[in-house]
Protein backbone atom coordinates (compact mmCIF):
# COMPACT_ATOMS: atom_id res chain seq x y z
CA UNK A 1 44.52 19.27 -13.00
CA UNK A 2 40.91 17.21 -13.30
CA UNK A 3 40.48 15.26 -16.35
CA UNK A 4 36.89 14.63 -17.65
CA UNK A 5 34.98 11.66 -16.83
CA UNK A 6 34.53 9.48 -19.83
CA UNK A 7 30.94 9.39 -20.73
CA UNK A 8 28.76 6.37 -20.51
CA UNK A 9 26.31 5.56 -22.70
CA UNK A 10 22.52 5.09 -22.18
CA UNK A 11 22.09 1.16 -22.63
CA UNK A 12 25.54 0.45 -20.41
CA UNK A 13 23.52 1.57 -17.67
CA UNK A 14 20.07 -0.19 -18.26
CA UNK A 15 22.18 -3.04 -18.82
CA UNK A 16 23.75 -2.68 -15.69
CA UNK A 17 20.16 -2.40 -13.97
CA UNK A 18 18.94 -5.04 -15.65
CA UNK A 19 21.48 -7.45 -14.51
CA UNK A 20 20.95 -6.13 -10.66
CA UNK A 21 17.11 -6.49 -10.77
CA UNK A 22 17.49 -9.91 -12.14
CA UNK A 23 19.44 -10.88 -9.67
CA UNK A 24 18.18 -8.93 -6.43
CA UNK A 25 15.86 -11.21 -4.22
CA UNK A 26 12.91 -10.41 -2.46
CA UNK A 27 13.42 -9.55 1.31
CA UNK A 28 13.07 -12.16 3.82
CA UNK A 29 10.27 -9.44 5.75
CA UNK A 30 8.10 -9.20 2.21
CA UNK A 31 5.30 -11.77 2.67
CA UNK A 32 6.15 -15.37 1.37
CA UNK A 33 5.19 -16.14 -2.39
CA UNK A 34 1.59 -16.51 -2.92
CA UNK A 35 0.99 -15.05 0.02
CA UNK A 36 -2.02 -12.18 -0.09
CA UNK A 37 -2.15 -8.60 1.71
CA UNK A 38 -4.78 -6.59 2.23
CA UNK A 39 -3.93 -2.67 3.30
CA UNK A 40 -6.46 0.09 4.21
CA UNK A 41 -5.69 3.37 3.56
CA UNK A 42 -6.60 6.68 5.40
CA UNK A 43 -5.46 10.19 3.70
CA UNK A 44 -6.44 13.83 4.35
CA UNK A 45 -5.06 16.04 1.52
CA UNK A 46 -5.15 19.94 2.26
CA UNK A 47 -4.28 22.25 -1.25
CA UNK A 48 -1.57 24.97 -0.92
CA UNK A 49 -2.72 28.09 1.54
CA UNK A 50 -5.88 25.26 2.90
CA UNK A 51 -7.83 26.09 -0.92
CA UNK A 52 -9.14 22.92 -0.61
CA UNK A 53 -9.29 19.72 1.26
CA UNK A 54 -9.57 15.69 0.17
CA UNK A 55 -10.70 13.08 2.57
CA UNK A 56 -10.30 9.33 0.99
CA UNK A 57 -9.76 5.74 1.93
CA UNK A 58 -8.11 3.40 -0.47
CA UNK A 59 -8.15 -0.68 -0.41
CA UNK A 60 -4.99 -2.17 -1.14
CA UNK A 61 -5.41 -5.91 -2.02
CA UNK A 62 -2.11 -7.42 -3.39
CA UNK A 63 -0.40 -10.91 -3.72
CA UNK A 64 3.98 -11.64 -3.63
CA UNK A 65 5.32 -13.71 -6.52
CA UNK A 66 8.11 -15.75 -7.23
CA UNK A 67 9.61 -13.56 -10.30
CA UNK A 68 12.88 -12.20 -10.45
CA UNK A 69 11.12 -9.07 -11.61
CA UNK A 70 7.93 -8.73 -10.14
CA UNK A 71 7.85 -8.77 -6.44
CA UNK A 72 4.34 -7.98 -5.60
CA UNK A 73 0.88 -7.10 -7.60
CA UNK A 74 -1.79 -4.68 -5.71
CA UNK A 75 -4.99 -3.56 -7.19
CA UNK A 76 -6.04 0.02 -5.43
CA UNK A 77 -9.63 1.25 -4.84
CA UNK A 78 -9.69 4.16 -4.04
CA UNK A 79 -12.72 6.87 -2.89
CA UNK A 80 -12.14 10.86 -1.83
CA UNK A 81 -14.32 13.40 -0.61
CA UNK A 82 -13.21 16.65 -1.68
CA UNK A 83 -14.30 20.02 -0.43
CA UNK A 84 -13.44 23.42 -2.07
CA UNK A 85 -15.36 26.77 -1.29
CA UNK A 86 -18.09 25.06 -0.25
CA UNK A 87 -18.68 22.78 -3.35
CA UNK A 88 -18.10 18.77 -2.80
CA UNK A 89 -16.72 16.61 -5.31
CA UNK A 90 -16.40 12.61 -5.12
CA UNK A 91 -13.04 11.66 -6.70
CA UNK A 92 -12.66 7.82 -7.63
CA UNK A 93 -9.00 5.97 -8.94
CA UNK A 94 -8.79 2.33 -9.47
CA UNK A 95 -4.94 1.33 -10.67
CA UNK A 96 -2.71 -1.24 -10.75
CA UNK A 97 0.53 -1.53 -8.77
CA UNK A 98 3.95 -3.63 -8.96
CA UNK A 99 6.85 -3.89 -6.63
CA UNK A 100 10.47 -4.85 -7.07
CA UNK A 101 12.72 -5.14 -4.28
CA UNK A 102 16.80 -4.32 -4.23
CA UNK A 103 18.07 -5.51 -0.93
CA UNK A 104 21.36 -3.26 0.17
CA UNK A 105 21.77 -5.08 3.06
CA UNK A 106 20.94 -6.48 6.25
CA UNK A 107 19.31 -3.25 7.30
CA UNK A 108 18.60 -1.10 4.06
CA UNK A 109 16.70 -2.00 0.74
CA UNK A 110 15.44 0.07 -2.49
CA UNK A 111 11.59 -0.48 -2.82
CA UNK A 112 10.76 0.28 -6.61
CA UNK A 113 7.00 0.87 -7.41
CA UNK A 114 4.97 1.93 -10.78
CA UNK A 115 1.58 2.11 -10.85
CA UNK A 116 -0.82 2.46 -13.75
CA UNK A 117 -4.52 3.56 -12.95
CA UNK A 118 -7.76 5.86 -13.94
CA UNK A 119 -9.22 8.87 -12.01
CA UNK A 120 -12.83 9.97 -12.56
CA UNK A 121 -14.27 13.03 -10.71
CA UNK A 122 -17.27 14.75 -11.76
CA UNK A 123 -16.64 15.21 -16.04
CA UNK A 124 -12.94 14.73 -15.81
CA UNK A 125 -11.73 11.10 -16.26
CA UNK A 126 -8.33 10.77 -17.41
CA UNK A 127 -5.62 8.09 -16.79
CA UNK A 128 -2.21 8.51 -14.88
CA UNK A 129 0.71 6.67 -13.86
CA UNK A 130 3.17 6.73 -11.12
CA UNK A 131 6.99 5.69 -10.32
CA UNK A 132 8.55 5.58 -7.53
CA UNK A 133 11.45 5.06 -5.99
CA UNK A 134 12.57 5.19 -1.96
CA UNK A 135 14.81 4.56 0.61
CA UNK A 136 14.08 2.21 3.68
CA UNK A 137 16.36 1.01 6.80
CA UNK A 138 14.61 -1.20 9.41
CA UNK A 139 15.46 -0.14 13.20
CA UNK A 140 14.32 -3.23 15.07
CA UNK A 141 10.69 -3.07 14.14
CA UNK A 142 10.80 -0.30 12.70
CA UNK A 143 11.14 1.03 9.31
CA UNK A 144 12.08 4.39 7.99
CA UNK A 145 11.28 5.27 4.43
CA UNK A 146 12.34 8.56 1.98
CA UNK A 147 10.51 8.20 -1.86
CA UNK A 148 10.03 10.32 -4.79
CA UNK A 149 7.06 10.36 -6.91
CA UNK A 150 7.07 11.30 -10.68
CA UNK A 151 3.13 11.17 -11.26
CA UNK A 152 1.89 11.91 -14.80
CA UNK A 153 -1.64 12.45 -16.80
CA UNK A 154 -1.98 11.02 -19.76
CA UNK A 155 -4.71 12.84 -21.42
CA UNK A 156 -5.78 15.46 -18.75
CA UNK A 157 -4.37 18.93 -17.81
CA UNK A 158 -0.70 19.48 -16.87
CA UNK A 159 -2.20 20.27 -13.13
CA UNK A 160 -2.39 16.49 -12.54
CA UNK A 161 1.75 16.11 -13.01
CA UNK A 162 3.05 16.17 -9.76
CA UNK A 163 6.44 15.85 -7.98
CA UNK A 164 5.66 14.15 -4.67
CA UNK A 165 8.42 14.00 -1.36
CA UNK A 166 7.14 10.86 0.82
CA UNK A 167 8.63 9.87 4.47
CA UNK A 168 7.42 8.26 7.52
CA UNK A 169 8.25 5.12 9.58
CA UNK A 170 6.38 1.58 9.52
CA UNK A 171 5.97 -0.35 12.61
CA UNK A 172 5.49 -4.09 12.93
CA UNK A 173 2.60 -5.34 14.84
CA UNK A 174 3.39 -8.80 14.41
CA UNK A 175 4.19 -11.03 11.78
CA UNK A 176 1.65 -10.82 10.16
CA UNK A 177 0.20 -6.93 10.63
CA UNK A 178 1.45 -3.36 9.72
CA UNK A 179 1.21 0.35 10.69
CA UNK A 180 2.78 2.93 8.33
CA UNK A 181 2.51 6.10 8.82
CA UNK A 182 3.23 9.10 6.13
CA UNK A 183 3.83 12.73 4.92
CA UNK A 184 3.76 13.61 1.52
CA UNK A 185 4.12 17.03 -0.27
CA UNK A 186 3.46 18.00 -3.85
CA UNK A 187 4.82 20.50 -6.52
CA UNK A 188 3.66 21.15 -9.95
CA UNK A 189 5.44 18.87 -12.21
CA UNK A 190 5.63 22.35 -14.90
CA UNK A 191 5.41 25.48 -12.61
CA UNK A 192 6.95 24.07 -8.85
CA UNK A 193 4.24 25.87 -7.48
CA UNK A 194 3.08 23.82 -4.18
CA UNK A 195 -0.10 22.07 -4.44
CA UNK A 196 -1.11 20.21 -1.43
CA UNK A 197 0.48 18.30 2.02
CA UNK A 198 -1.41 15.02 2.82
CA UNK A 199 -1.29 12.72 6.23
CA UNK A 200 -1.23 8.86 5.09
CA UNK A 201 -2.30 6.12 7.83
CA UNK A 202 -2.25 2.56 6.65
CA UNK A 203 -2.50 -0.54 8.35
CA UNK A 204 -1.73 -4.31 6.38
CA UNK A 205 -2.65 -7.24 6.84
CA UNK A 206 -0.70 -10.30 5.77
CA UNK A 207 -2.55 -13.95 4.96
């Protein structure tokens, strides 16, 4: 015979989070506080059954801090070129991003990010936000990674909330330089219809 699980309530858990965050380091492979990045950004972007395709390149300056909270600030800059039945389209986002870091040991970590940002293309200009958990474990020097993205419009049409799947391995250049590689695909947040598969190259720089 199973006997129920006792239930736990809402603010035992955030408790419980807050306490780990708090007290979770950043990882000795992050770059050292005060220490800047700069990461460029490659992504091509086809829509379900090839609709439409988005070419873009994003800049990814950020800077590590010493908070217990806040790993990491980037700003992104980001421009698309988007092509759909023969029309163009220029898509622009600007956003900001934080990191926290939850090391799980010598190998494994939890990378949480959130980002808050704008999009403008053509008459639509809305603002969105991100979160978004993954998984990484470092092989030598290389990383694997599995994330989720919950990405939400604030005051556009429900077409812009996505799910997003994300995976690919890193590889360190050097101490001071980084390749990632990614695959990412997206579902309608409302109708899990697919909407698009994108290929992600970025290479950091640390300074």
């Amino acid at each position: 015979m199973t006997h129920p699980q006792p239930r736990r309530h809402p603010r035992a858990w955030a408790a419980g989070l807050a306490v780990l965050l708090a007290q979770a380091p950043a990882l000795a492979d992050d770059p050292e506080t005060g220490k800047a990045k700069l990461g460029i950004e490659y992504e091509i972007e086809t829509g379900a059954h090839n609709a439409w395709t988005s070419r873009g390149i994003t800049l990814v300056p950020g800077i590590a801090l010493d908070n217990p909270w806040v790993h990491m600030v980037e700003l992104l800059l980001e421009g698309a070129h988007e092509h759909e039945g023969g029309e163009r389209s220029i898509e622009r986002k600007t956003g900001i991003r934080i990191r926290h870091n939850i090391p799980l040991g010598p190998d494994a970590r939890l990378v949480l990010r959130a980002l808050a940002g704008h999009a403008a293309q053509g008459d639509e200009k809305y603002a969105y936000y991100y979160l978004e958990p993954s998984y990484r474990y470092t092989l030598g020097p290389v990383e694997l990674m599995l994330g989720y993205r919950h990405q939400r419009a604030l005051d556009a049409g429900k077409g812009h909330d996505v799910h997003k799947l994300r995976l690919g391995p890193s590889f360190e250049l050097s101490e001071n330089a980084e390749l990632e590689f990614r695959w990412a695909r997206s579902w309608n947040m409302h109708t899990g219809a697919h909407v698009s598969d994108a290929v992600i190259v970025e290479g950091t720089w640390r300074f």
